[in-house]
N, C-alpha and C. Protein backbone atom coordinates (compact mmCIF):
# COMPACT_ATOMS: atom_id res chain seq x y z
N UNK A 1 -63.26 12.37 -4.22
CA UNK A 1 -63.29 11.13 -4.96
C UNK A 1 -61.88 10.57 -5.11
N UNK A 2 -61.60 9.41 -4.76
CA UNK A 2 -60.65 8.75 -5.53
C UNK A 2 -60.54 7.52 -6.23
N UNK A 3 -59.83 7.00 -7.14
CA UNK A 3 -59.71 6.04 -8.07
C UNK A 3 -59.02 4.84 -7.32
N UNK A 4 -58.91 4.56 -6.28
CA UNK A 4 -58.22 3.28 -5.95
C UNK A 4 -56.53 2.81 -6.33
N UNK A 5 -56.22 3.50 -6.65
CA UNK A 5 -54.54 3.59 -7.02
C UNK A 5 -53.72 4.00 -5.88
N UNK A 6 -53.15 2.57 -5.08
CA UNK A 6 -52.42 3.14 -3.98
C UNK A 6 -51.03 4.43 -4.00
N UNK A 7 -51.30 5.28 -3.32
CA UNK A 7 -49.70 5.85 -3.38
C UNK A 7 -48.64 5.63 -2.74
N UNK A 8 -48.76 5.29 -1.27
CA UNK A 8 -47.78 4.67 -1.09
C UNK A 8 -48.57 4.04 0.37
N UNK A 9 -47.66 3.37 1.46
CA UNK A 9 -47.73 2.38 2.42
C UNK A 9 -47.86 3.74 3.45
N UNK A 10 -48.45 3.64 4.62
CA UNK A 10 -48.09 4.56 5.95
C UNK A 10 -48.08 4.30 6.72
N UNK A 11 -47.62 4.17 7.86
CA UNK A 11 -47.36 3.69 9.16
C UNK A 11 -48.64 4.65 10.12
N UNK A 12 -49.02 3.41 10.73
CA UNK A 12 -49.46 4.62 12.51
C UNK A 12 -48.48 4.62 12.98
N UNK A 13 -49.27 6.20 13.83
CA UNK A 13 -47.53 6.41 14.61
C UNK A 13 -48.37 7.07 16.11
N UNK A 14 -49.47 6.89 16.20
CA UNK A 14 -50.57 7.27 17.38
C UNK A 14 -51.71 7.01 17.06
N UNK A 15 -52.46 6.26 17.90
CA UNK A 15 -54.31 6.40 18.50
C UNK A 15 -54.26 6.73 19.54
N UNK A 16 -55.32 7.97 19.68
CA UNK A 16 -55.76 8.79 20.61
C UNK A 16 -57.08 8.65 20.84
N UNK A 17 -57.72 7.66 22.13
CA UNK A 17 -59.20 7.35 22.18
C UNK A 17 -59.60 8.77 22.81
N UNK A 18 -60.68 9.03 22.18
CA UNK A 18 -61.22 10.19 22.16
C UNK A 18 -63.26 9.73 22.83
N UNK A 19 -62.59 8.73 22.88
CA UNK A 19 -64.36 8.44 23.85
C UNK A 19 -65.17 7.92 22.69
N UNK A 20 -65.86 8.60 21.96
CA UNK A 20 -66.94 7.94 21.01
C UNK A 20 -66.11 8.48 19.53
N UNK A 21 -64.64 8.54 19.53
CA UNK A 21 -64.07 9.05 18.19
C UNK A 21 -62.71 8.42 18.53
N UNK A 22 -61.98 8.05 17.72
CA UNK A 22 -59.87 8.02 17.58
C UNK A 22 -59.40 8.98 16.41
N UNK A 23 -58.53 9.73 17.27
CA UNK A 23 -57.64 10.01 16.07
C UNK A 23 -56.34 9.74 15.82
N UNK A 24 -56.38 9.34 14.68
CA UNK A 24 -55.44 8.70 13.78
C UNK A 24 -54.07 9.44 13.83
N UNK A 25 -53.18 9.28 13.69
CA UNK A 25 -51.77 9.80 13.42
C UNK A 25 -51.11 8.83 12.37
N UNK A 26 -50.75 9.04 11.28
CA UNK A 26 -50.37 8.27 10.21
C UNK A 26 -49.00 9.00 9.66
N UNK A 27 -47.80 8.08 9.19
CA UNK A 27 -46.84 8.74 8.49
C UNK A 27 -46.80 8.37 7.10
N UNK A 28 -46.89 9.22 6.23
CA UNK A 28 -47.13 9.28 5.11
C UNK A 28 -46.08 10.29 4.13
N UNK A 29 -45.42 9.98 4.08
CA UNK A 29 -44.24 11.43 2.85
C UNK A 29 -44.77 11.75 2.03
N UNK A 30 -45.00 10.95 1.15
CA UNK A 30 -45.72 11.55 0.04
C UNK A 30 -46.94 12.14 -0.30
N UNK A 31 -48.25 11.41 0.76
CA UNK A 31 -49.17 11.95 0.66
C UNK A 31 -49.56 13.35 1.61
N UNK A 32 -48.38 13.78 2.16
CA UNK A 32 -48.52 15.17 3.15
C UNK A 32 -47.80 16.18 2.73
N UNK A 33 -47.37 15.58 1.32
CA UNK A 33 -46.25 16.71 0.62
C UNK A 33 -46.51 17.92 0.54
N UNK A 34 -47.87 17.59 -0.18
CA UNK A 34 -49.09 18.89 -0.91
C UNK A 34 -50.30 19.14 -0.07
N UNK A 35 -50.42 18.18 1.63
CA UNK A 35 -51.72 18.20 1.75
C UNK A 35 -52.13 19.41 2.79
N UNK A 36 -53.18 20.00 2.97
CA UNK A 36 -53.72 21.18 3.62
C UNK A 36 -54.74 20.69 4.52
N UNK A 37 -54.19 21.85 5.73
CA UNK A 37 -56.08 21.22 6.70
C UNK A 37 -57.54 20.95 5.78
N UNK A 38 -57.94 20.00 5.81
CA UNK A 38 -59.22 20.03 5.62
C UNK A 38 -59.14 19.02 3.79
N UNK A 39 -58.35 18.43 3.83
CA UNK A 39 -58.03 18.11 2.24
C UNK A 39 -58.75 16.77 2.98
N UNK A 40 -58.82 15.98 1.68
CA UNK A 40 -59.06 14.76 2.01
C UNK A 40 -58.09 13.31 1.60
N UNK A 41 -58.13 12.62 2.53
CA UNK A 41 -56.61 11.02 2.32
C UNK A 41 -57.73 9.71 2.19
N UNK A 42 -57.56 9.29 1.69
CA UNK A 42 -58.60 7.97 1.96
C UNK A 42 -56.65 6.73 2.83
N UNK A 43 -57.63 6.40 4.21
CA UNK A 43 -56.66 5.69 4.71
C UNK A 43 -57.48 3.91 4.76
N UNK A 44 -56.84 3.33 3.77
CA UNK A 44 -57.29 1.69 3.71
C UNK A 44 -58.61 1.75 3.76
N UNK A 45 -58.59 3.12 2.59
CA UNK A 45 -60.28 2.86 1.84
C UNK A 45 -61.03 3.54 2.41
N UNK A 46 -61.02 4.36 3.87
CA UNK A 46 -62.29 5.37 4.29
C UNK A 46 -61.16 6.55 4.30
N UNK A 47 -62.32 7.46 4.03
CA UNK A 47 -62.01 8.83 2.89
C UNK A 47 -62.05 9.68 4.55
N UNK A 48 -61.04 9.99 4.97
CA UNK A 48 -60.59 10.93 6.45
C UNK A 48 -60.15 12.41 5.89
N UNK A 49 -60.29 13.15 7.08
CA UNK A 49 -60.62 14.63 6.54
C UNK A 49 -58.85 14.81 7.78
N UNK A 50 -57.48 15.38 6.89
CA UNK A 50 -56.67 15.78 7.35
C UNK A 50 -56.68 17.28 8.35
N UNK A 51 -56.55 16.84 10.29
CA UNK A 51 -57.02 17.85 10.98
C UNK A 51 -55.86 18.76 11.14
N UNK A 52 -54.65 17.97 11.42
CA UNK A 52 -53.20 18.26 11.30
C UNK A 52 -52.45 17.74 10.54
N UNK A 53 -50.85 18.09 10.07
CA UNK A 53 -50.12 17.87 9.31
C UNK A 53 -48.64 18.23 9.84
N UNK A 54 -47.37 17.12 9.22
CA UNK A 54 -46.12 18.65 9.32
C UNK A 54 -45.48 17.31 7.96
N UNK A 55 -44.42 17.30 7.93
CA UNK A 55 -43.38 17.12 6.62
C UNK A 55 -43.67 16.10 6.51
N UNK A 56 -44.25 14.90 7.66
CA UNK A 56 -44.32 13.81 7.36
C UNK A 56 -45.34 13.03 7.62
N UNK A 57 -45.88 13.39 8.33
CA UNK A 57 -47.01 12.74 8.76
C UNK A 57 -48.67 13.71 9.05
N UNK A 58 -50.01 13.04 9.30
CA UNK A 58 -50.91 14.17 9.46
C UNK A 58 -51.95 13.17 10.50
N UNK A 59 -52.42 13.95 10.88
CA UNK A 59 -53.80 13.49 11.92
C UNK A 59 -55.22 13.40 11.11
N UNK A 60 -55.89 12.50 11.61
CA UNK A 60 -57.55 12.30 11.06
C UNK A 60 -58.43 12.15 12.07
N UNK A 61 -59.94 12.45 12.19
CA UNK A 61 -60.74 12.01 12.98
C UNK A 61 -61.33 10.77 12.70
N UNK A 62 -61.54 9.75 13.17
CA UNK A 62 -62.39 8.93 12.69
C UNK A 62 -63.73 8.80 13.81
N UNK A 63 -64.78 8.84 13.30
CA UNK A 63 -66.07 8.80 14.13
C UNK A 63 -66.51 7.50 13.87
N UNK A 64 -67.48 7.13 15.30
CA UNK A 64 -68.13 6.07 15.44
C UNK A 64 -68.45 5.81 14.75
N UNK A 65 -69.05 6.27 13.46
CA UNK A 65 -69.79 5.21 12.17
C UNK A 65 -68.61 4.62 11.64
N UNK A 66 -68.03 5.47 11.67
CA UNK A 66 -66.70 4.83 10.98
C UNK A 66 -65.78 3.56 11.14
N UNK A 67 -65.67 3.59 12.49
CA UNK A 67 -65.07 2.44 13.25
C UNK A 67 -66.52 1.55 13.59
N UNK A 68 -67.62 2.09 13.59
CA UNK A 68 -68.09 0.44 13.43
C UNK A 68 -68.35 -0.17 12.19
N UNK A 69 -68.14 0.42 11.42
CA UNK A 69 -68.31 -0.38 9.97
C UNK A 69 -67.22 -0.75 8.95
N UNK A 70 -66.02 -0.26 9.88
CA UNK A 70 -64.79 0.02 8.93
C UNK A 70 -63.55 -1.34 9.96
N UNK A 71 -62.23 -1.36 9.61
CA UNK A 71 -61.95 -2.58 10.18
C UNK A 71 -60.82 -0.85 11.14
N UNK A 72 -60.70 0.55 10.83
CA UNK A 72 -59.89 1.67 11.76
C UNK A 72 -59.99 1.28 13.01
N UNK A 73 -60.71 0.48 13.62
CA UNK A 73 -60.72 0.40 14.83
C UNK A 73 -59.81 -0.52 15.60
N UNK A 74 -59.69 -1.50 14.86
CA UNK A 74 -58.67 -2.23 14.89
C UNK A 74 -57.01 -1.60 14.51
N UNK A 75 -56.82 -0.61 14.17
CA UNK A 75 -54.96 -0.37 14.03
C UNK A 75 -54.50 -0.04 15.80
N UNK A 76 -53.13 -0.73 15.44
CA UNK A 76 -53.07 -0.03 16.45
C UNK A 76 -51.59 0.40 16.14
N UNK A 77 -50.60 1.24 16.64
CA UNK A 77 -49.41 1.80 16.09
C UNK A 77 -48.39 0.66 15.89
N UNK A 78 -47.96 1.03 14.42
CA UNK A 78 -46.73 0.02 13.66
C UNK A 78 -47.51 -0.33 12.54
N UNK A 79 -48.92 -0.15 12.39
CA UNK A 79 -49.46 -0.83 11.61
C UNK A 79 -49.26 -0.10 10.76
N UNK A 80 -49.46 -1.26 9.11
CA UNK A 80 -49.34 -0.42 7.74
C UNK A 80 -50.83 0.07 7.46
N UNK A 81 -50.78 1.07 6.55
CA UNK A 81 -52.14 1.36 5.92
C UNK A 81 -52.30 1.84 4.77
N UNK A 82 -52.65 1.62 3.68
CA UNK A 82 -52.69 2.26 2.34
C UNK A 82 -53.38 3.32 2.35
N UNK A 83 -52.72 4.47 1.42
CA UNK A 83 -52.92 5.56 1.66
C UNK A 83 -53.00 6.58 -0.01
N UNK A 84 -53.95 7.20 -0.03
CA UNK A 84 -54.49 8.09 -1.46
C UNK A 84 -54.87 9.48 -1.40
N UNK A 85 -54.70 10.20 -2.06
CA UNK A 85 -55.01 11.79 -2.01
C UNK A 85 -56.59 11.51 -2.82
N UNK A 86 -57.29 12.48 -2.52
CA UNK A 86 -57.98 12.66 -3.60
C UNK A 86 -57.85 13.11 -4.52
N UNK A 87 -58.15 12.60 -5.81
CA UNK A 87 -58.01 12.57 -7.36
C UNK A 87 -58.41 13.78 -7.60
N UNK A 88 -57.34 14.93 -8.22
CA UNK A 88 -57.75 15.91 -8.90
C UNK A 88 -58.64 15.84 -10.21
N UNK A 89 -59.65 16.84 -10.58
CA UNK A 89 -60.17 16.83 -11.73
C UNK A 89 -59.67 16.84 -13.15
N UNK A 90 -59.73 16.14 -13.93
CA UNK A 90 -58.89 16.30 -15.39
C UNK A 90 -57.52 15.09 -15.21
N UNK A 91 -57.51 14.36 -13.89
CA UNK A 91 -56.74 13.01 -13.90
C UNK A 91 -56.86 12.56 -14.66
N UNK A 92 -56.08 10.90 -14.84
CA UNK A 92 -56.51 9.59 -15.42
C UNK A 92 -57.22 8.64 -14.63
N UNK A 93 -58.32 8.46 -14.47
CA UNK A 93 -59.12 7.74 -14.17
C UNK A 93 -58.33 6.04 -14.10
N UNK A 94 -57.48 6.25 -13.41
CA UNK A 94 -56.27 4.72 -13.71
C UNK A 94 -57.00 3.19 -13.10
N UNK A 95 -58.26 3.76 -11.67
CA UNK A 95 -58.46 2.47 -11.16
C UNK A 95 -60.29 2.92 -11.67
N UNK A 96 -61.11 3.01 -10.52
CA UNK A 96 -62.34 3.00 -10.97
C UNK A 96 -63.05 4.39 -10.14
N UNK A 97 -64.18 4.74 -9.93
CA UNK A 97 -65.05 5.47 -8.99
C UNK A 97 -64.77 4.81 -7.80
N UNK A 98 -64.12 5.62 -6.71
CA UNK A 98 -64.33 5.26 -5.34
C UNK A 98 -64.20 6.46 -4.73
N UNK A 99 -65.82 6.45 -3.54
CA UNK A 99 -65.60 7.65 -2.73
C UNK A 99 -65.09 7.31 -1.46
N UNK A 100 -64.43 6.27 -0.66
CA UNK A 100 -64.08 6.36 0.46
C UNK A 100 -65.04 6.08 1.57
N UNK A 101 -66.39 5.50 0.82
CA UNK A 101 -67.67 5.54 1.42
C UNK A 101 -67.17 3.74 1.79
N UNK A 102 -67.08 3.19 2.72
CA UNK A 102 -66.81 1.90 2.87
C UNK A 102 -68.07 1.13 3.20
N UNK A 103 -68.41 0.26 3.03
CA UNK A 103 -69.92 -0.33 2.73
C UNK A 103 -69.90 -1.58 4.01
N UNK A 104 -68.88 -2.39 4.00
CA UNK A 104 -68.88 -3.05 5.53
C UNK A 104 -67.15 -3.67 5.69
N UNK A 105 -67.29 -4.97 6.10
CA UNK A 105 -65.54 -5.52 5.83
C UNK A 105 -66.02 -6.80 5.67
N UNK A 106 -64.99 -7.43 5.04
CA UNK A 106 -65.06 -8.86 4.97
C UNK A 106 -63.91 -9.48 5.18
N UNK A 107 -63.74 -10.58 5.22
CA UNK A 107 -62.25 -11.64 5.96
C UNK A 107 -61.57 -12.02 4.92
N UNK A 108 -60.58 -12.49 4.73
CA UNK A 108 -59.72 -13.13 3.96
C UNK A 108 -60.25 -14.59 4.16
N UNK A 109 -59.83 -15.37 3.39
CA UNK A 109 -59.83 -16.88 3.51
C UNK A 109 -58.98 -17.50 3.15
N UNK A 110 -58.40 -17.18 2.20
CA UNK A 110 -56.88 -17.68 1.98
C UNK A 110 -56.50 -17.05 0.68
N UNK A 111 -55.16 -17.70 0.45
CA UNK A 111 -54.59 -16.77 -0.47
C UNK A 111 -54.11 -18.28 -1.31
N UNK A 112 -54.39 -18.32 -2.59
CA UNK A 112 -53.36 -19.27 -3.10
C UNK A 112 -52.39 -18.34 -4.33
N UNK A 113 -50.68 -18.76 -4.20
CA UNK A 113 -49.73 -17.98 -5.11
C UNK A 113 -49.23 -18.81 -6.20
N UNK A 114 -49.79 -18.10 -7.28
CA UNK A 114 -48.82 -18.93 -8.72
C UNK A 114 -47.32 -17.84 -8.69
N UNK A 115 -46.35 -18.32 -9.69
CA UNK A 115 -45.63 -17.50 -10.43
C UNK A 115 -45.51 -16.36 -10.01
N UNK A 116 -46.61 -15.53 -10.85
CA UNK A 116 -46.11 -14.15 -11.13
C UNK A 116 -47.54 -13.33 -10.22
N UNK A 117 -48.44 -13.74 -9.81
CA UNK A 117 -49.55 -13.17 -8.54
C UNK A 117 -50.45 -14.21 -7.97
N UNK A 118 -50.84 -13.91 -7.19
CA UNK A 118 -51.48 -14.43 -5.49
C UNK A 118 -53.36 -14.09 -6.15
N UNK A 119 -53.96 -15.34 -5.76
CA UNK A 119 -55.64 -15.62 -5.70
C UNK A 119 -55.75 -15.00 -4.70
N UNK A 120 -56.62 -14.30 -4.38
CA UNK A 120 -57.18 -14.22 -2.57
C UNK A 120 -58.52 -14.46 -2.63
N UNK A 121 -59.20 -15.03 -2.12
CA UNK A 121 -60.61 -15.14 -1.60
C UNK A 121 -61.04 -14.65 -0.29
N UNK A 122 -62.39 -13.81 -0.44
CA UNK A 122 -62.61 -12.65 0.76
C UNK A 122 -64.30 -13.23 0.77
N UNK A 123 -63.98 -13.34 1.92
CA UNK A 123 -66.16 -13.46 2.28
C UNK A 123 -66.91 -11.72 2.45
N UNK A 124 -67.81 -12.61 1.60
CA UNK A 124 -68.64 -10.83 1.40
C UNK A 124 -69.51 -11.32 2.51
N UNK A 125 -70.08 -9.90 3.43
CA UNK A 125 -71.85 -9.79 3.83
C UNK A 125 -72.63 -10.12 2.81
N UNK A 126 -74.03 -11.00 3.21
CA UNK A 126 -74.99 -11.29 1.92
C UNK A 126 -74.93 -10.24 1.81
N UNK A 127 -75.31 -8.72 2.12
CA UNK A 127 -76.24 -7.90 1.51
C UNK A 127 -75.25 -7.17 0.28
N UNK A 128 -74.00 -7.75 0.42
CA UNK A 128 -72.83 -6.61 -0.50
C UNK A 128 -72.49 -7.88 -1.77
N UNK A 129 -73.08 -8.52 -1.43
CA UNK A 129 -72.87 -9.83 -2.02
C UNK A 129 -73.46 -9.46 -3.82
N UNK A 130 -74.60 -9.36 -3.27
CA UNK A 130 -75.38 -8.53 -5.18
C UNK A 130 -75.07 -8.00 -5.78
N UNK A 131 -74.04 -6.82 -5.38
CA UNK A 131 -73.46 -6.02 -6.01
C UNK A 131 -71.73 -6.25 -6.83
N UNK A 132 -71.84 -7.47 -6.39
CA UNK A 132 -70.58 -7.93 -7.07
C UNK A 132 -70.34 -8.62 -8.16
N UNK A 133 -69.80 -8.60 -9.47
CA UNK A 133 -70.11 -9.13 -10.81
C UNK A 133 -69.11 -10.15 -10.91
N UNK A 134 -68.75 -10.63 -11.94
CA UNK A 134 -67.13 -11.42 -12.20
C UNK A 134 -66.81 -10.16 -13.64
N UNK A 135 -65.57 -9.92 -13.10
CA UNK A 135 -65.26 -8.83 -13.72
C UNK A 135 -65.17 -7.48 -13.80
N UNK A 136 -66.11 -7.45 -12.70
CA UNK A 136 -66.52 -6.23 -12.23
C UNK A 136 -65.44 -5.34 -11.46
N UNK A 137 -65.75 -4.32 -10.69
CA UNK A 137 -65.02 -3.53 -9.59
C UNK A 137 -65.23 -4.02 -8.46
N UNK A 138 -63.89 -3.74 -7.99
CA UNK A 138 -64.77 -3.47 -5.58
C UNK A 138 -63.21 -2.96 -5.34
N UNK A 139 -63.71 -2.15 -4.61
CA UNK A 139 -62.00 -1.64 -3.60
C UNK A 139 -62.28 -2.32 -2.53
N UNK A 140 -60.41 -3.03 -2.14
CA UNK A 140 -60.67 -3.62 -1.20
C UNK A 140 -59.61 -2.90 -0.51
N UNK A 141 -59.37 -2.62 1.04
CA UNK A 141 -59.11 -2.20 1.57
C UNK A 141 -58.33 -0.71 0.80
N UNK A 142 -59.01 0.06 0.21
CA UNK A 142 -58.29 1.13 -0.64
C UNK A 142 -57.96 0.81 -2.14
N UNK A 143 -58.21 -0.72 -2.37
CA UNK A 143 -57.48 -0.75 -3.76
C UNK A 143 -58.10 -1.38 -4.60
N UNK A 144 -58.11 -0.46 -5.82
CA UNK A 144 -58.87 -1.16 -7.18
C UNK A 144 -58.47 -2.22 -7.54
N UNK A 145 -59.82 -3.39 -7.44
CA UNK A 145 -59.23 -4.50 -7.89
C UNK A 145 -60.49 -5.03 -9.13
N UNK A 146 -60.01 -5.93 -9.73
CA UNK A 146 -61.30 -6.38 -10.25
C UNK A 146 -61.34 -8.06 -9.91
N UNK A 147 -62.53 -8.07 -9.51
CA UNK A 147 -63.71 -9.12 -9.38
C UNK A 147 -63.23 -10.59 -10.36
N UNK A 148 -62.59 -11.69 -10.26
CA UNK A 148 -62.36 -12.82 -10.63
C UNK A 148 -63.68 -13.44 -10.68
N UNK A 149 -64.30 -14.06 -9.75
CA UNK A 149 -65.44 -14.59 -9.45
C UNK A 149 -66.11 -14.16 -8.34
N UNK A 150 -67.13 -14.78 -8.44
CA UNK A 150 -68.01 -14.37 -7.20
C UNK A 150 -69.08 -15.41 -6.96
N UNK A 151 -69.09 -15.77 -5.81
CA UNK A 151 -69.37 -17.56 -5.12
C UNK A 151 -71.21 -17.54 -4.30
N UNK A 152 -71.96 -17.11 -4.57
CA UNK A 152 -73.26 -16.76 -4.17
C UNK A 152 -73.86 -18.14 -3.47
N UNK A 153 -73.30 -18.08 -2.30
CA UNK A 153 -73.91 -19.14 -1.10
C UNK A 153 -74.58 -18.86 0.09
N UNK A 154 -74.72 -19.26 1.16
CA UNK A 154 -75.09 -18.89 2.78
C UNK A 154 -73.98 -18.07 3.38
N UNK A 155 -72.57 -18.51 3.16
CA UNK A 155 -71.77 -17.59 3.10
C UNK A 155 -70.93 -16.97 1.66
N UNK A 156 -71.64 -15.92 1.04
CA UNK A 156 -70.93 -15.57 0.20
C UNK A 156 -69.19 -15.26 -0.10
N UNK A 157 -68.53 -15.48 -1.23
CA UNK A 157 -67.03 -15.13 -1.13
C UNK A 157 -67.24 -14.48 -2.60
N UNK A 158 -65.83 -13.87 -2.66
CA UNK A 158 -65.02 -13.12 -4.18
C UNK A 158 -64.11 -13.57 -4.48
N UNK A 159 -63.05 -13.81 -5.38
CA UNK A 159 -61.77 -13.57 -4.99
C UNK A 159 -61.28 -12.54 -6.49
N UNK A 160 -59.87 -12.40 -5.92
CA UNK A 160 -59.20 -11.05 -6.82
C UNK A 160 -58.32 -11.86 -7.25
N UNK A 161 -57.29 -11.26 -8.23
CA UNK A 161 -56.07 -11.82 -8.52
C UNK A 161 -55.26 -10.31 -8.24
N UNK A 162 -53.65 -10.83 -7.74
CA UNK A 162 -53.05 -9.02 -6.87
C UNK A 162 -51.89 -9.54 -7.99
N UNK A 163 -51.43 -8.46 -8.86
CA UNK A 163 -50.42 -8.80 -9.33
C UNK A 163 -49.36 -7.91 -8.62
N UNK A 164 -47.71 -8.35 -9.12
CA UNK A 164 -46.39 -8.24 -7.82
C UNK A 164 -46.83 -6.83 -7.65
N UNK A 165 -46.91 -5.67 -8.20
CA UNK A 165 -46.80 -3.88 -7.91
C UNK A 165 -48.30 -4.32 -6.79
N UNK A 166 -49.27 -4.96 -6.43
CA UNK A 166 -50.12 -4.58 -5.61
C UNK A 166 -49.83 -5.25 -4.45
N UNK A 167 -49.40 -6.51 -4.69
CA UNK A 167 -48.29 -7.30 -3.18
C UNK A 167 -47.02 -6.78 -2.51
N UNK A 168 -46.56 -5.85 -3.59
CA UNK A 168 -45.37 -5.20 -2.82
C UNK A 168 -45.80 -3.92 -2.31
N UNK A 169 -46.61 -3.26 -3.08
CA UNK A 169 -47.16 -1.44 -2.94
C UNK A 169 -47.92 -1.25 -1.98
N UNK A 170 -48.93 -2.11 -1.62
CA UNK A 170 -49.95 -2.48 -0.47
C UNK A 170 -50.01 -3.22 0.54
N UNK A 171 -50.91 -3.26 1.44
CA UNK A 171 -51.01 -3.76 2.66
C UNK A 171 -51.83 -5.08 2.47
N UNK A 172 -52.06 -5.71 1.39
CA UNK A 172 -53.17 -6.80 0.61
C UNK A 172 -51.74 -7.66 0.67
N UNK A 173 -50.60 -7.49 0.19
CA UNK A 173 -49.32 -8.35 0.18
C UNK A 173 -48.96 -9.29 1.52
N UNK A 174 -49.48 -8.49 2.85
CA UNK A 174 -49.23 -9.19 4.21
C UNK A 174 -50.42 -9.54 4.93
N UNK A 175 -51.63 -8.91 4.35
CA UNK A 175 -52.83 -9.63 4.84
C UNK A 175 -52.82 -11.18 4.95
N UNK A 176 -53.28 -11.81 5.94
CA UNK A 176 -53.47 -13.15 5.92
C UNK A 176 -54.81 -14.10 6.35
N UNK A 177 -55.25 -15.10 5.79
CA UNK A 177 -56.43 -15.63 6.60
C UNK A 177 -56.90 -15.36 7.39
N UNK A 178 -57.96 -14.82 7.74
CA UNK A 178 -58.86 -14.25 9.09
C UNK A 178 -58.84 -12.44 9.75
N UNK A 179 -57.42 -11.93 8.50
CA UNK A 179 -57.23 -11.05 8.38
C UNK A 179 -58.52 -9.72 7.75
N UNK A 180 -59.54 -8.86 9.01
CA UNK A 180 -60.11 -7.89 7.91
C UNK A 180 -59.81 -7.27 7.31
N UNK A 181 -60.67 -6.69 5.83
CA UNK A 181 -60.45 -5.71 5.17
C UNK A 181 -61.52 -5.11 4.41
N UNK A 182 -61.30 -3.89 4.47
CA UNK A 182 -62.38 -2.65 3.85
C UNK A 182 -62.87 -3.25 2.73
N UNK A 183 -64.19 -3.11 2.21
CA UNK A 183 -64.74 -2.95 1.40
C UNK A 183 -65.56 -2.35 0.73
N UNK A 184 -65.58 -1.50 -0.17
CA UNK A 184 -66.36 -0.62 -0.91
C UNK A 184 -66.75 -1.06 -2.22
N UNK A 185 -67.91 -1.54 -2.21
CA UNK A 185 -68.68 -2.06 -4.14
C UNK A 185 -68.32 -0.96 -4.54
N UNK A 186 -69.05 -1.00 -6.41
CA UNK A 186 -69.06 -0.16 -7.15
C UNK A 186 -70.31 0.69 -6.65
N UNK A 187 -69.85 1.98 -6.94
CA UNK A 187 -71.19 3.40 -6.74
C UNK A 187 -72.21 2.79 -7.84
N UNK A 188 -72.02 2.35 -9.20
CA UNK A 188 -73.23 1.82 -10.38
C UNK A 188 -73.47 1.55 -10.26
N UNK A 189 -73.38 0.47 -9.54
CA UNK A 189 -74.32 -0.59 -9.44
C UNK A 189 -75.23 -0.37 -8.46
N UNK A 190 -74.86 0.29 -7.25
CA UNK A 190 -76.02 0.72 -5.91
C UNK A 190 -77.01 1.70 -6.74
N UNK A 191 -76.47 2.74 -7.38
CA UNK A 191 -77.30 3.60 -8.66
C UNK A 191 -78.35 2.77 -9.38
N UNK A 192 -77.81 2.10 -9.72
CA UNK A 192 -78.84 1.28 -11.13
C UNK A 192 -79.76 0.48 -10.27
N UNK A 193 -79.32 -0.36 -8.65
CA UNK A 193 -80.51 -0.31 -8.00
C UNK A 193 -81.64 0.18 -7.53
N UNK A 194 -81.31 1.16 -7.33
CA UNK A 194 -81.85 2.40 -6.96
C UNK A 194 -82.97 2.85 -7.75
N UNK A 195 -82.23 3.38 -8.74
CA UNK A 195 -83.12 3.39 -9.87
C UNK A 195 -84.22 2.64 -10.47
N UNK A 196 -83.66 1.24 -10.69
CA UNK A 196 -84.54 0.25 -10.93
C UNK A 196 -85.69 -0.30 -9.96
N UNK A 197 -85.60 0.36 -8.35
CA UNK A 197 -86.19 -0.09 -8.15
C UNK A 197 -87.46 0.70 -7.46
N UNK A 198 -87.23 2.41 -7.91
CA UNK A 198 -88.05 3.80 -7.73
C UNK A 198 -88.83 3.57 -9.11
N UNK A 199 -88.00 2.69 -10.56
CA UNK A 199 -89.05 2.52 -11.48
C UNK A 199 -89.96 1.13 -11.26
N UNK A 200 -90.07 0.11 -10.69
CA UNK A 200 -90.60 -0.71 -9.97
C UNK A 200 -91.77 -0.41 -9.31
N UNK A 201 -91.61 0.72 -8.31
CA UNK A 201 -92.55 0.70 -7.36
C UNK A 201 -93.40 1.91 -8.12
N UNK A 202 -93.10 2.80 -8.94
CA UNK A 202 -93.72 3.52 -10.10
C UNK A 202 -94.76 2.74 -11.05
N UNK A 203 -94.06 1.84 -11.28
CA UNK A 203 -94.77 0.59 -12.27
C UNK A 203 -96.29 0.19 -11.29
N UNK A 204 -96.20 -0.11 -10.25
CA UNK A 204 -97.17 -1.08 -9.31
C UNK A 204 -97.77 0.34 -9.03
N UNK A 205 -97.53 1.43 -8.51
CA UNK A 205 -98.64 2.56 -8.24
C UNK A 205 -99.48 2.92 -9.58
């Protein structure tokens, strides 16, 4: 599990097409300080299982589900990527529930900047579209943000507000129009569907 609190920026530094898989090569200092085969990194929001490692950098597999639902398929080396350990137990819960489970991607549309942080507006898939509140949660490409509004049309949108520590700390700071990025709703809300709707079909039997 992790909370959406970037740790720091990482570079690719290799893709290796592997036929129906890539693996990743990412440089990361901080997050390979402590990390062990088999730990888990969430890289720009999907939760990768570390195969190798050395002082600075570590390897990931990413599988076909992954790259078709995720925007991994698209890096290619130089690129930045936000990068997270998983949250030890007895943390601070600083951003929200996120498992690294990425739900589809959506586009940027633009960004407008006041002062002191940047609007962004992102088009959701209808189907991720429901699950989004004003006020609410969504990680977007790795990072806890909360939900400004949410625009329920033929093409649905969101937008966030990024204040300066998430434009400078993240990879959301150089994203631009037409630019993808990860998205993961809240886990509650897919729950409380769920739920509500096993008591539904309970109700009618």
């Amino acid at each position: 599990m992790f909370t959406g609190l970037i740790e720091e920026k990482g570079t690719v530094t290799a893709v290796e097409d592997l036929g129906d898989s890539v693996r990743l090569t990412v440089r990361g200092p901080l997050v390979v300080s402590d990390a062990q085969h088999g730990d888990s990194i969430a890289v720009s929001g999907v939760c990768l299982t570390v195969m190798e490692q050395d002082t600075d950098s570590f390897a990931a597999d990413v599988m076909k589900e992954s790259l078709d639902k995720t925007s991994l398929g698209d890096l290619r080396v130089g690129d930045e990527v936000n990068l997270e350990r998983a949250t030890r137990a007895g943390a601070r819960l600083g951003g929200h529930i996120v498992q690294g489970h990425v739900d589809g991607t959506g586009r940027i549309l633009d960004r407008t900047p006041s002062e002191h942080w940047e609007v962004v507006r992102i088009a959701v898939p209808v189907d991720l579209a429901k699950y989004l509140v004003d006020k609410g949660s969504v990680t977007v490409d790795g990072t806890s943000l909360t939900v400004v509004e949410v625009v329920d049309a033929d093409e649905p949108w969101f937008s966030v507000s990024l204040i300066p520590t998430t434009l400078a700390e993240t990879t959301l700071g150089t994203k631009g129009p037409g630019d993808r990025v990860n998205l993961e709703v809240d886990i509650l809300a897919k729950y409380v569907e769920r739920l509500l709707g096993a008591r539904a079909e309970g109700a009618t039997a």
